[in-house]
N, C-alpha and C. Protein backbone atom coordinates (compact mmCIF):
# COMPACT_ATOMS: atom_id res chain seq x y z
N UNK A 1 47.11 108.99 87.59
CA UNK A 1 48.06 108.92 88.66
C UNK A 1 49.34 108.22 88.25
N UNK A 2 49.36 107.32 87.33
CA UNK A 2 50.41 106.24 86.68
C UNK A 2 51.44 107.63 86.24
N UNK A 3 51.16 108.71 85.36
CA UNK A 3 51.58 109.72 84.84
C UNK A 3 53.14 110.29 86.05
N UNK A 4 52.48 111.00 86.63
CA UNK A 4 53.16 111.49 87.75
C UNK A 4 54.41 110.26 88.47
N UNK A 5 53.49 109.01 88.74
CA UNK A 5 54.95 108.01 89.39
C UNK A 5 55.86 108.14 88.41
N UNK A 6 55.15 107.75 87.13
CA UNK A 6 56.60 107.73 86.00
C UNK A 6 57.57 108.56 85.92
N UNK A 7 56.94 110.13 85.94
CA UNK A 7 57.82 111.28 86.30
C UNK A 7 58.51 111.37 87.10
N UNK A 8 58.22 110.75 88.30
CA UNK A 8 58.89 110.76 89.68
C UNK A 8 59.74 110.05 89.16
N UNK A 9 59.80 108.91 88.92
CA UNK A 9 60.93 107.56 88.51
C UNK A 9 61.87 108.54 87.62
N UNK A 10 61.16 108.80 86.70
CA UNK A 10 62.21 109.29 85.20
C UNK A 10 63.27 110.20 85.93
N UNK A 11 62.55 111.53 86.72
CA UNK A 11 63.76 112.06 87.18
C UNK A 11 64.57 111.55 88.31
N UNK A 12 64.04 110.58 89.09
CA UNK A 12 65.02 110.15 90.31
C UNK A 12 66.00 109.31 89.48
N UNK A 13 65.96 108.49 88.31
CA UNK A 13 66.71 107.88 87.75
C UNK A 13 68.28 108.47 86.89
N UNK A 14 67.41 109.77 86.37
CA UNK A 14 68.29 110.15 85.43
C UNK A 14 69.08 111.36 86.81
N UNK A 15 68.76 111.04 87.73
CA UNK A 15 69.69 112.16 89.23
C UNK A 15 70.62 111.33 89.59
N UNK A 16 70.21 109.84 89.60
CA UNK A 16 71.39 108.76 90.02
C UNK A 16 72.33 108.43 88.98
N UNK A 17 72.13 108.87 87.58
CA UNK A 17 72.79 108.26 86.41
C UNK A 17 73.88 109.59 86.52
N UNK A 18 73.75 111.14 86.75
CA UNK A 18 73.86 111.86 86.78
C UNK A 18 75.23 112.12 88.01
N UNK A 19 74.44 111.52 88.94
CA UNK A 19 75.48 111.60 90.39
C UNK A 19 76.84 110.25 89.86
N UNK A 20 76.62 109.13 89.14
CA UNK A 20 76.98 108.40 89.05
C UNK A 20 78.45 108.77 88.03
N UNK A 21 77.66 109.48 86.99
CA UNK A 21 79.06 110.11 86.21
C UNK A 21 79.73 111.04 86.31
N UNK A 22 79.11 111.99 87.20
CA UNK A 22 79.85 112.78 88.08
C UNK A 22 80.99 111.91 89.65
N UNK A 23 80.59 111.32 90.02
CA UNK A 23 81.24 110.17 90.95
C UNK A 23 82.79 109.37 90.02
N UNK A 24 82.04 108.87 88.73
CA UNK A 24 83.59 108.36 87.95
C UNK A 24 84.37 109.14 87.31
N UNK A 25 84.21 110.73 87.21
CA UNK A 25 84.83 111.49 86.89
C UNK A 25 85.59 111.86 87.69
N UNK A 26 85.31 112.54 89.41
CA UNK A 26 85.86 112.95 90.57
C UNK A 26 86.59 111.66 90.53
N UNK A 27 86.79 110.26 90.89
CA UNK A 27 87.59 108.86 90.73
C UNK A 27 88.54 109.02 89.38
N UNK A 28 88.57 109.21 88.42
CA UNK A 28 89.59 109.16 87.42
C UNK A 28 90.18 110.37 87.80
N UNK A 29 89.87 111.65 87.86
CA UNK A 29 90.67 113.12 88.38
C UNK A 29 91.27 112.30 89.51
N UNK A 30 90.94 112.29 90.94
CA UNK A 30 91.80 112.10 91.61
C UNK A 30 92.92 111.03 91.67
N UNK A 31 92.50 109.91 90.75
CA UNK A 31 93.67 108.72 90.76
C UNK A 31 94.57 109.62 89.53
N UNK A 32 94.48 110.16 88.80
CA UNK A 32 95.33 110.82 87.99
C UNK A 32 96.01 111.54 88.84
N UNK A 33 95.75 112.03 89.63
CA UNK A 33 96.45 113.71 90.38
C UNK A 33 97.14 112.42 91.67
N UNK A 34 97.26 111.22 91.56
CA UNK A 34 97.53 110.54 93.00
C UNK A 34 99.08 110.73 92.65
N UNK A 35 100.10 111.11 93.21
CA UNK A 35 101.66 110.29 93.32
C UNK A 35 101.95 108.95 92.24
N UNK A 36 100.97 108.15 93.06
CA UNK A 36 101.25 106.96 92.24
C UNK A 36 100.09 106.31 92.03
N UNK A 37 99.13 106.78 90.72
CA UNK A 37 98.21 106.62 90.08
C UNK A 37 97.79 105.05 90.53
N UNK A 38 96.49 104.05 90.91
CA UNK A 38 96.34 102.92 90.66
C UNK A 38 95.80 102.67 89.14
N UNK A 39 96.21 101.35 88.83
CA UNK A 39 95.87 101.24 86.98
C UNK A 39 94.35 100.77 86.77
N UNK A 40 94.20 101.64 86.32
CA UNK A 40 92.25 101.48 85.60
C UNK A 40 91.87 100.32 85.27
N UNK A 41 92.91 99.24 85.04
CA UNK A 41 93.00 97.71 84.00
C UNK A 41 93.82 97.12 85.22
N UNK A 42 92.91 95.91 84.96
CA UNK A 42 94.04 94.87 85.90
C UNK A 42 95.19 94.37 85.01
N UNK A 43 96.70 94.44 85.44
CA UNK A 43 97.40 93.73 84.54
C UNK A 43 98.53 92.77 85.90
N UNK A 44 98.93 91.46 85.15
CA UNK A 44 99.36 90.90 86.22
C UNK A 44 100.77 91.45 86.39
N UNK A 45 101.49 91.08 87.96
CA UNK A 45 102.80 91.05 88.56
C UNK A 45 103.77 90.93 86.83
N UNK A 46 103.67 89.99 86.29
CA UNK A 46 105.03 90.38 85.14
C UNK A 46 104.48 91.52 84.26
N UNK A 47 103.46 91.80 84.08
CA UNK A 47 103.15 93.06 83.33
C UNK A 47 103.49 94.14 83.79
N UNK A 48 103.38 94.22 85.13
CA UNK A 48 103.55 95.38 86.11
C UNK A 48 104.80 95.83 86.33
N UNK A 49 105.72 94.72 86.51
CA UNK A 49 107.57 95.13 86.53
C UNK A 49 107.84 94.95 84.99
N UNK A 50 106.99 94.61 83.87
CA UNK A 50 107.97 94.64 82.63
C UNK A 50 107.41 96.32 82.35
N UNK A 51 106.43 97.00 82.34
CA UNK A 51 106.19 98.14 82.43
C UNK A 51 107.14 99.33 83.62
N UNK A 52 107.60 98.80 84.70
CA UNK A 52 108.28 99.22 85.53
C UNK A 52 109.50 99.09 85.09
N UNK A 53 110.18 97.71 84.53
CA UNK A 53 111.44 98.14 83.68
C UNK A 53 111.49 98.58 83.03
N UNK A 54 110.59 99.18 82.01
CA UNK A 54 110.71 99.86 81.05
C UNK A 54 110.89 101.24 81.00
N UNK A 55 110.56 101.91 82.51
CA UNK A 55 110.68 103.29 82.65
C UNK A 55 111.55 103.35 83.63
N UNK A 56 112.47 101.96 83.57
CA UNK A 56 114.27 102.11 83.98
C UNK A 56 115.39 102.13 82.99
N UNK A 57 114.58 101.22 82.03
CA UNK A 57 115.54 101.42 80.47
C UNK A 57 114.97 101.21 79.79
N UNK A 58 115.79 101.24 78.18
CA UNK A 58 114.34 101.18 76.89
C UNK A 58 115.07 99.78 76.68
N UNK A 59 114.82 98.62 77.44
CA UNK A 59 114.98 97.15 76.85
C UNK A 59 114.34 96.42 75.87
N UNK A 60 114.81 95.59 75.44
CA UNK A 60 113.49 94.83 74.74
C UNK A 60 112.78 94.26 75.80
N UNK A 61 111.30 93.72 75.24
CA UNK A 61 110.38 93.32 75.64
C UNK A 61 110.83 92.18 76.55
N UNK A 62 110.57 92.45 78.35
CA UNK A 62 110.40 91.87 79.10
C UNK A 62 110.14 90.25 79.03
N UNK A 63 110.98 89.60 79.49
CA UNK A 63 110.41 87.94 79.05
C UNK A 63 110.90 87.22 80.70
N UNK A 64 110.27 86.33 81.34
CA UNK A 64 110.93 85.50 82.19
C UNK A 64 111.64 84.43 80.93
N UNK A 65 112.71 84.10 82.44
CA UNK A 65 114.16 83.37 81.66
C UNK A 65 113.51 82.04 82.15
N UNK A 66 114.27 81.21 81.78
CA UNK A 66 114.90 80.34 82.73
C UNK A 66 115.84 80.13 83.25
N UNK A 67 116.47 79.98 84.62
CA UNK A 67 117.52 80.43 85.27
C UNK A 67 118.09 78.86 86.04
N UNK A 68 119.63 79.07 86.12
CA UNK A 68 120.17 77.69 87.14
C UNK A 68 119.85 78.26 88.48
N UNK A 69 119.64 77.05 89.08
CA UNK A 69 118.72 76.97 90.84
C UNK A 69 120.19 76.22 91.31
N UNK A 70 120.05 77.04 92.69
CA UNK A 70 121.33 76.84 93.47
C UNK A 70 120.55 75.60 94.63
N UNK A 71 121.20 74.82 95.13
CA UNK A 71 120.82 73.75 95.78
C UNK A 71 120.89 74.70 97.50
N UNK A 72 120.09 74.25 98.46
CA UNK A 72 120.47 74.99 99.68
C UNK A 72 121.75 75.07 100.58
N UNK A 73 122.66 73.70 99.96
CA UNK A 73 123.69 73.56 101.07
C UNK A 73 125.12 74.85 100.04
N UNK A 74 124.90 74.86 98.96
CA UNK A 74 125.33 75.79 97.71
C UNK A 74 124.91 77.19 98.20
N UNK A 75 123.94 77.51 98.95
CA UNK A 75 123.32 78.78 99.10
C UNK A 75 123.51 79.35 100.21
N UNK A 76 123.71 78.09 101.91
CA UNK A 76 124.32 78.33 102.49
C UNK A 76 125.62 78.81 102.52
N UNK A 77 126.37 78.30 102.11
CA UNK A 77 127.79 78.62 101.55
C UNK A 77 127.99 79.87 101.06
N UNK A 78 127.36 79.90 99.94
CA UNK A 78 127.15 81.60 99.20
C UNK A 78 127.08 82.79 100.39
N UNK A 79 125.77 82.54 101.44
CA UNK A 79 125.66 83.59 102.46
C UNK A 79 126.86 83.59 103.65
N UNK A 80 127.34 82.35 104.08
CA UNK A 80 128.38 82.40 104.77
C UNK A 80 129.52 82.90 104.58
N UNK A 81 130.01 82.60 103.21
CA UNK A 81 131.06 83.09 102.62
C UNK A 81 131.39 84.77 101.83
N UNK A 82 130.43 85.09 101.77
CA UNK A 82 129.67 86.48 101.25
C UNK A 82 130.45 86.31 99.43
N UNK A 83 130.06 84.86 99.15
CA UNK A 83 130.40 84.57 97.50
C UNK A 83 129.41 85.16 96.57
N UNK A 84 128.62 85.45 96.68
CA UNK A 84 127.67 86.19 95.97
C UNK A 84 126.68 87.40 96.91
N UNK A 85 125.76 88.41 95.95
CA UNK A 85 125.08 89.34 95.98
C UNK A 85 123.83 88.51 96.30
N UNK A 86 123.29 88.54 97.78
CA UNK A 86 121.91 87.97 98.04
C UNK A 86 120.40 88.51 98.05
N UNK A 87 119.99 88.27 97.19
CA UNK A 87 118.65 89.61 96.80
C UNK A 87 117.14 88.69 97.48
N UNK A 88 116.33 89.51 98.27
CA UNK A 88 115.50 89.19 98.53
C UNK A 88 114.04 89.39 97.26
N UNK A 89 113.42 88.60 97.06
CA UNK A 89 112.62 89.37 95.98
C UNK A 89 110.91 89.61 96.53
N UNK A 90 110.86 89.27 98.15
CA UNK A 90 109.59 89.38 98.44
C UNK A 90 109.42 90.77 99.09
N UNK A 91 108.28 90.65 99.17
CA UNK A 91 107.68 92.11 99.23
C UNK A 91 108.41 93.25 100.71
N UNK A 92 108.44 94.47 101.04
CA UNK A 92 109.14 94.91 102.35
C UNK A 92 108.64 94.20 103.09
N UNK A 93 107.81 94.44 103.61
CA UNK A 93 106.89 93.95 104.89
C UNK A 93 107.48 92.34 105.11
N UNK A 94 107.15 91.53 104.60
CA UNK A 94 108.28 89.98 104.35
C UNK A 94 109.79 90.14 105.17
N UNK A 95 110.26 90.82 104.07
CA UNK A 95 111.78 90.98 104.26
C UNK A 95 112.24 91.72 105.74
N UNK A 96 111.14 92.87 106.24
CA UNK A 96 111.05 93.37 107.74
C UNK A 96 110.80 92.42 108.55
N UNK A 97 110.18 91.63 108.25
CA UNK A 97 110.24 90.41 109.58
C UNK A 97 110.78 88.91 109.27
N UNK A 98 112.19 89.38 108.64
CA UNK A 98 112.58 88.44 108.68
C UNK A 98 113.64 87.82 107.64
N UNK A 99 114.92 88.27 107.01
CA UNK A 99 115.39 87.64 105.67
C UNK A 99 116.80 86.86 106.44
N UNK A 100 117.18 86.64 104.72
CA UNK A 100 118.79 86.14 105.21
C UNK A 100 119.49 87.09 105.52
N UNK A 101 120.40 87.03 106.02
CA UNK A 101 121.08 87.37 106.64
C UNK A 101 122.48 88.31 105.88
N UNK A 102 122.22 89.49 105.24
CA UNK A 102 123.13 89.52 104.37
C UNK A 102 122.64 90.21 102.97
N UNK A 103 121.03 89.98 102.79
CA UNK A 103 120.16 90.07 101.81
C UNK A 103 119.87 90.99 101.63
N UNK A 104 119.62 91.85 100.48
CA UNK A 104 119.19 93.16 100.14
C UNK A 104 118.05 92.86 99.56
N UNK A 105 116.99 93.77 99.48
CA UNK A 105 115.25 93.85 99.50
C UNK A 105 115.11 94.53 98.43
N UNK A 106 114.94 93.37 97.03
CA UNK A 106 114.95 94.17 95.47
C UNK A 106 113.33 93.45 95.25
N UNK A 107 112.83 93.95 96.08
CA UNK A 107 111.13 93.42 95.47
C UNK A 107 109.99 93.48 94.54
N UNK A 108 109.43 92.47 94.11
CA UNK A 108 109.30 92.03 92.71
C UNK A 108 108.44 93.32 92.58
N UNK A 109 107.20 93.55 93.77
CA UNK A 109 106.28 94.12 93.60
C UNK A 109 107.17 95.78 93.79
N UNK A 110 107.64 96.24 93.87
CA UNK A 110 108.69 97.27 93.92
C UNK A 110 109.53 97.66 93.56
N UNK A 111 109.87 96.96 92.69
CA UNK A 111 111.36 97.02 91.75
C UNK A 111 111.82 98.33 91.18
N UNK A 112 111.07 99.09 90.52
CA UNK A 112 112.12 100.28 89.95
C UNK A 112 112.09 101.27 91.09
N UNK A 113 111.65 101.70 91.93
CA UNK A 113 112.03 102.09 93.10
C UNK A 113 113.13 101.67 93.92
N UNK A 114 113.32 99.81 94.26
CA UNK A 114 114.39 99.55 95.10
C UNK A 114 115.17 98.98 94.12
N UNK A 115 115.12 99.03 92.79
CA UNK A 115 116.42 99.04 91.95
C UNK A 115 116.75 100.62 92.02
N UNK A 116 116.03 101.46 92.03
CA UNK A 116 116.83 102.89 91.89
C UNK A 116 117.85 103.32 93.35
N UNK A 117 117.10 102.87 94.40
CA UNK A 117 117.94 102.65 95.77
C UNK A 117 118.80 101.86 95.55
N UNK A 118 119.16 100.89 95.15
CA UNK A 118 119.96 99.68 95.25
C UNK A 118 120.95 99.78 94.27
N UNK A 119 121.24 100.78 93.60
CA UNK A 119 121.34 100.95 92.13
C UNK A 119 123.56 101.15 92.04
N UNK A 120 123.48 101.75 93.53
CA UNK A 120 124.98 101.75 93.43
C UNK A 120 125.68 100.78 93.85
N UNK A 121 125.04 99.86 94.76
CA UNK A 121 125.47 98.58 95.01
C UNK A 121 125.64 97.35 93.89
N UNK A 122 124.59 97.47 93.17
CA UNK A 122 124.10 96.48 92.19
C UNK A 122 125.30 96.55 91.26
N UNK A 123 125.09 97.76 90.49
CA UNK A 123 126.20 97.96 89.43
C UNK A 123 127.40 97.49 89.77
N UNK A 124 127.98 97.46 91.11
CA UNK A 124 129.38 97.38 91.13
C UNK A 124 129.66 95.40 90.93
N UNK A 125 127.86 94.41 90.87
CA UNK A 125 128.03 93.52 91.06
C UNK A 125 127.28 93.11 89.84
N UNK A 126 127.54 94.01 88.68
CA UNK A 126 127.14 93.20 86.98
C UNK A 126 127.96 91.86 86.93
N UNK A 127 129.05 91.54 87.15
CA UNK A 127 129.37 90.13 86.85
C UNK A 127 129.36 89.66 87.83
N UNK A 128 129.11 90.03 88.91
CA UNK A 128 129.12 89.37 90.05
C UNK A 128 128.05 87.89 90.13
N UNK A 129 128.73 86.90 90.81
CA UNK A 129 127.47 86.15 91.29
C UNK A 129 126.16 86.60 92.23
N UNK A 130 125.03 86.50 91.68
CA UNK A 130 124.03 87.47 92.52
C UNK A 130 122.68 85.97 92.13
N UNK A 131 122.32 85.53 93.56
CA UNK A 131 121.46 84.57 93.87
C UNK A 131 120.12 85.00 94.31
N UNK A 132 118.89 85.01 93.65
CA UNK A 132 117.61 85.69 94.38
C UNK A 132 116.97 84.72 95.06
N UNK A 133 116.00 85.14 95.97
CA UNK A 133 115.08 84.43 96.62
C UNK A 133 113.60 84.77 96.88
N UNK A 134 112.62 83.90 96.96
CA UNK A 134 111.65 84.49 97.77
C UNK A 134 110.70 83.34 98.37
N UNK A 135 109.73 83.10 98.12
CA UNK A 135 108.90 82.47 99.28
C UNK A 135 108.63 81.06 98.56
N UNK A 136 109.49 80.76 97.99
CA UNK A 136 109.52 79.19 97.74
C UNK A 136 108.56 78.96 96.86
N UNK A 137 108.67 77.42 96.68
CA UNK A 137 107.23 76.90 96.21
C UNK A 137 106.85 77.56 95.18
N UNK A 138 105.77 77.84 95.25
CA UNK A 138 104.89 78.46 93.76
C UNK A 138 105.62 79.94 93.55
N UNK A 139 105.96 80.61 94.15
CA UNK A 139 106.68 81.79 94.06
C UNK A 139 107.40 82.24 93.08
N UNK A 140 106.59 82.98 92.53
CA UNK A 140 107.69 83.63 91.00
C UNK A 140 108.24 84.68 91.09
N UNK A 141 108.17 85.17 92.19
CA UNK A 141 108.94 86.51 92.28
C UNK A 141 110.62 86.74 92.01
N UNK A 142 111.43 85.75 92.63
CA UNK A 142 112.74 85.58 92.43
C UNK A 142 113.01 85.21 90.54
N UNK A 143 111.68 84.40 90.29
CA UNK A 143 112.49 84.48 88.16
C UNK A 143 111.90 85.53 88.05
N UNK A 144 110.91 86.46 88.47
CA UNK A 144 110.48 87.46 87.44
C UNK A 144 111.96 89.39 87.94
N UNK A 145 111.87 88.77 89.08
CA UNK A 145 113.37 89.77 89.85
C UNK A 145 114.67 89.53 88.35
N UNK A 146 114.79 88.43 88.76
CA UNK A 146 116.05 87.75 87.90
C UNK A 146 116.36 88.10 86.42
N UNK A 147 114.71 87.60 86.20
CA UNK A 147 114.97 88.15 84.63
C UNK A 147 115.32 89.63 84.24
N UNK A 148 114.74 90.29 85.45
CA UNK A 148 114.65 91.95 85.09
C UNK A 148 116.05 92.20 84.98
N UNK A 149 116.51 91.71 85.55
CA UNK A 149 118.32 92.14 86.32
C UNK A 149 119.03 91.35 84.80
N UNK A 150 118.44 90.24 84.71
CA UNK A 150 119.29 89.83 82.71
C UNK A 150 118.91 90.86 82.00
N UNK A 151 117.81 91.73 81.88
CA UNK A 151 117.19 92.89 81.33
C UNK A 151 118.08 94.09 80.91
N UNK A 152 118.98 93.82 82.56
CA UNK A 152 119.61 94.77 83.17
C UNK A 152 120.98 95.01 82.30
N UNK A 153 121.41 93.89 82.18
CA UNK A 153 122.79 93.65 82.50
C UNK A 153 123.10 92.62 82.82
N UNK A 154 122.87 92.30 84.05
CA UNK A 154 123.63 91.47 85.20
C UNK A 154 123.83 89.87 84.15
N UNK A 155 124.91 89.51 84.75
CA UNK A 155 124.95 88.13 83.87
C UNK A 155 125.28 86.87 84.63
N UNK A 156 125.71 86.82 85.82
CA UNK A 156 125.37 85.68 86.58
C UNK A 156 124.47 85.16 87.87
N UNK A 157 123.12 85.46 86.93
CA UNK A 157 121.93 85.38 88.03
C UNK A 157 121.29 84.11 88.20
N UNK A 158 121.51 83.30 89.42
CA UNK A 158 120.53 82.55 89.79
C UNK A 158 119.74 82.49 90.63
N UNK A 159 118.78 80.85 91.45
CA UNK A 159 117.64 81.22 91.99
C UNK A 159 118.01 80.44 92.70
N UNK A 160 117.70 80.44 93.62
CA UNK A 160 117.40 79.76 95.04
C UNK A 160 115.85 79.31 95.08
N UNK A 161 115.58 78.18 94.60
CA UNK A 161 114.14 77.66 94.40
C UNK A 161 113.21 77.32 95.83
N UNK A 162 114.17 77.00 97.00
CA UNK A 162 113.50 76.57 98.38
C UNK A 162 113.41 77.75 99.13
N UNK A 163 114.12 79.56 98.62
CA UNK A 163 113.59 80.50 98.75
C UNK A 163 113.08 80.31 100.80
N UNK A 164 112.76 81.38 100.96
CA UNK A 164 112.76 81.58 102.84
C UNK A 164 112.40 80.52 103.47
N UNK A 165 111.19 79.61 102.71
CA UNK A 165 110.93 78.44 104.08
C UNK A 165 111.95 77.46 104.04
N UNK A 166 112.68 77.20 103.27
CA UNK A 166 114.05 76.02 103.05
C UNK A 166 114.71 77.02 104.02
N UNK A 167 115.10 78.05 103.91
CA UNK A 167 116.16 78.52 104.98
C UNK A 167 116.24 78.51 106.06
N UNK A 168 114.60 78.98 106.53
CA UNK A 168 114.63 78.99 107.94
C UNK A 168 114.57 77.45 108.53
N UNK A 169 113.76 76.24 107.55
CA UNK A 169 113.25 75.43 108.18
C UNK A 169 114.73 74.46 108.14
N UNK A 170 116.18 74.99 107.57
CA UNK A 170 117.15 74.43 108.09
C UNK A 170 117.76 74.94 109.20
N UNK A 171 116.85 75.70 109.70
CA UNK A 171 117.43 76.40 111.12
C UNK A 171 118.96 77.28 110.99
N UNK A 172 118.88 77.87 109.79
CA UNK A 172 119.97 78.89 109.38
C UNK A 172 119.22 80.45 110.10
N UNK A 173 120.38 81.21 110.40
CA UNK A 173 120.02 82.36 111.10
C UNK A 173 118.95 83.55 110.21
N UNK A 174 117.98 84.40 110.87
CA UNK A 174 117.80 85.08 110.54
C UNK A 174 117.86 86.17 110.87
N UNK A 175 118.08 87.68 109.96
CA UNK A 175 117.70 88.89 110.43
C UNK A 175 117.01 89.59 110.19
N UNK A 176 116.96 91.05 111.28
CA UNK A 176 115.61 91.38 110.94
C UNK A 176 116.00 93.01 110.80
């Protein structure tokens, strides 16, 4: 009787091994055939836009900079005065509920898309002063934005390090 269970096992096993590689095949076909494929490999946020700049230009190899940080009462000024190009670098959804006032939505996680939108504005502001931002604090989105745009061209890019919660929490206006 041992005979027969085994058989039973052997083929129910090799039906699930079976369904199983048929299952990661239908999953690789359809993420291939997607618009916008998800990546098989995790790679992080600067891997992801230095690969994304790269199929905006053939630069050298992607590097964060280090960049001069504008103080907030310096940044106020900037948006009041419309002295510089104000780039948001957090994600849409962020920037929909809620930026400066003035700010265009070049997001980190989005970039060669809303650099290709943004693309006739930008250019006209290669030497321009152009200040990024994003969600403060630990937030790397505004140096990894920044650097792309030194990548770019652009040559007077800085950061706004206190990024949206310094802004709002000086009770400066927002829009939406």
């Amino acid at each position: 009787m041992k005979a027969p269970a085994l058989d039973i096992l052997a083929r129910d096993c090799a039906a699930v091994a079976v369904l199983a590689v048929i299952s990661a095949v239908l999953g690789v076909a359809t993420n291939h055939l997607r618009g916008t494929p998800l990546p098989l490999s995790y790679q992080t946020p600067q891997q992801r836009l230095a690969a994304e700049l790269g199929e905006l230009i053939r630069a050298p190899a992607f590097e964060l900079s280090n960049f001069a940080t504008v103080p907030l009462d310096e940044f106020e000024a900037a948006v009041r005065d419309h002295r510089a190009v104000i780039l948001d670098a957090r994600a849409k959804t962020f920037y929909d509920a809620g930026h400066v006032p003035g700010a265009l939505n070049l997001s980190r996680a989005d970039f060669a898309r809303d650099y290709v939108r943004l693309r006739p504005q930008l250019d006209r502001a290669k030497d321009a002063p152009i200040i990024v931002y994003c969600s403060g604090g630990e937030c790397q989105d505004s140096r990894m934005v920044a650097s792309a745009l030194l990548s770019l061209g652009f040559s007077q890019v800085r950061i706004f390090t206190g990024g949206w919660p310094a802004w709002t929490a000086a009770g400066q206006p927002v829009a939406h």
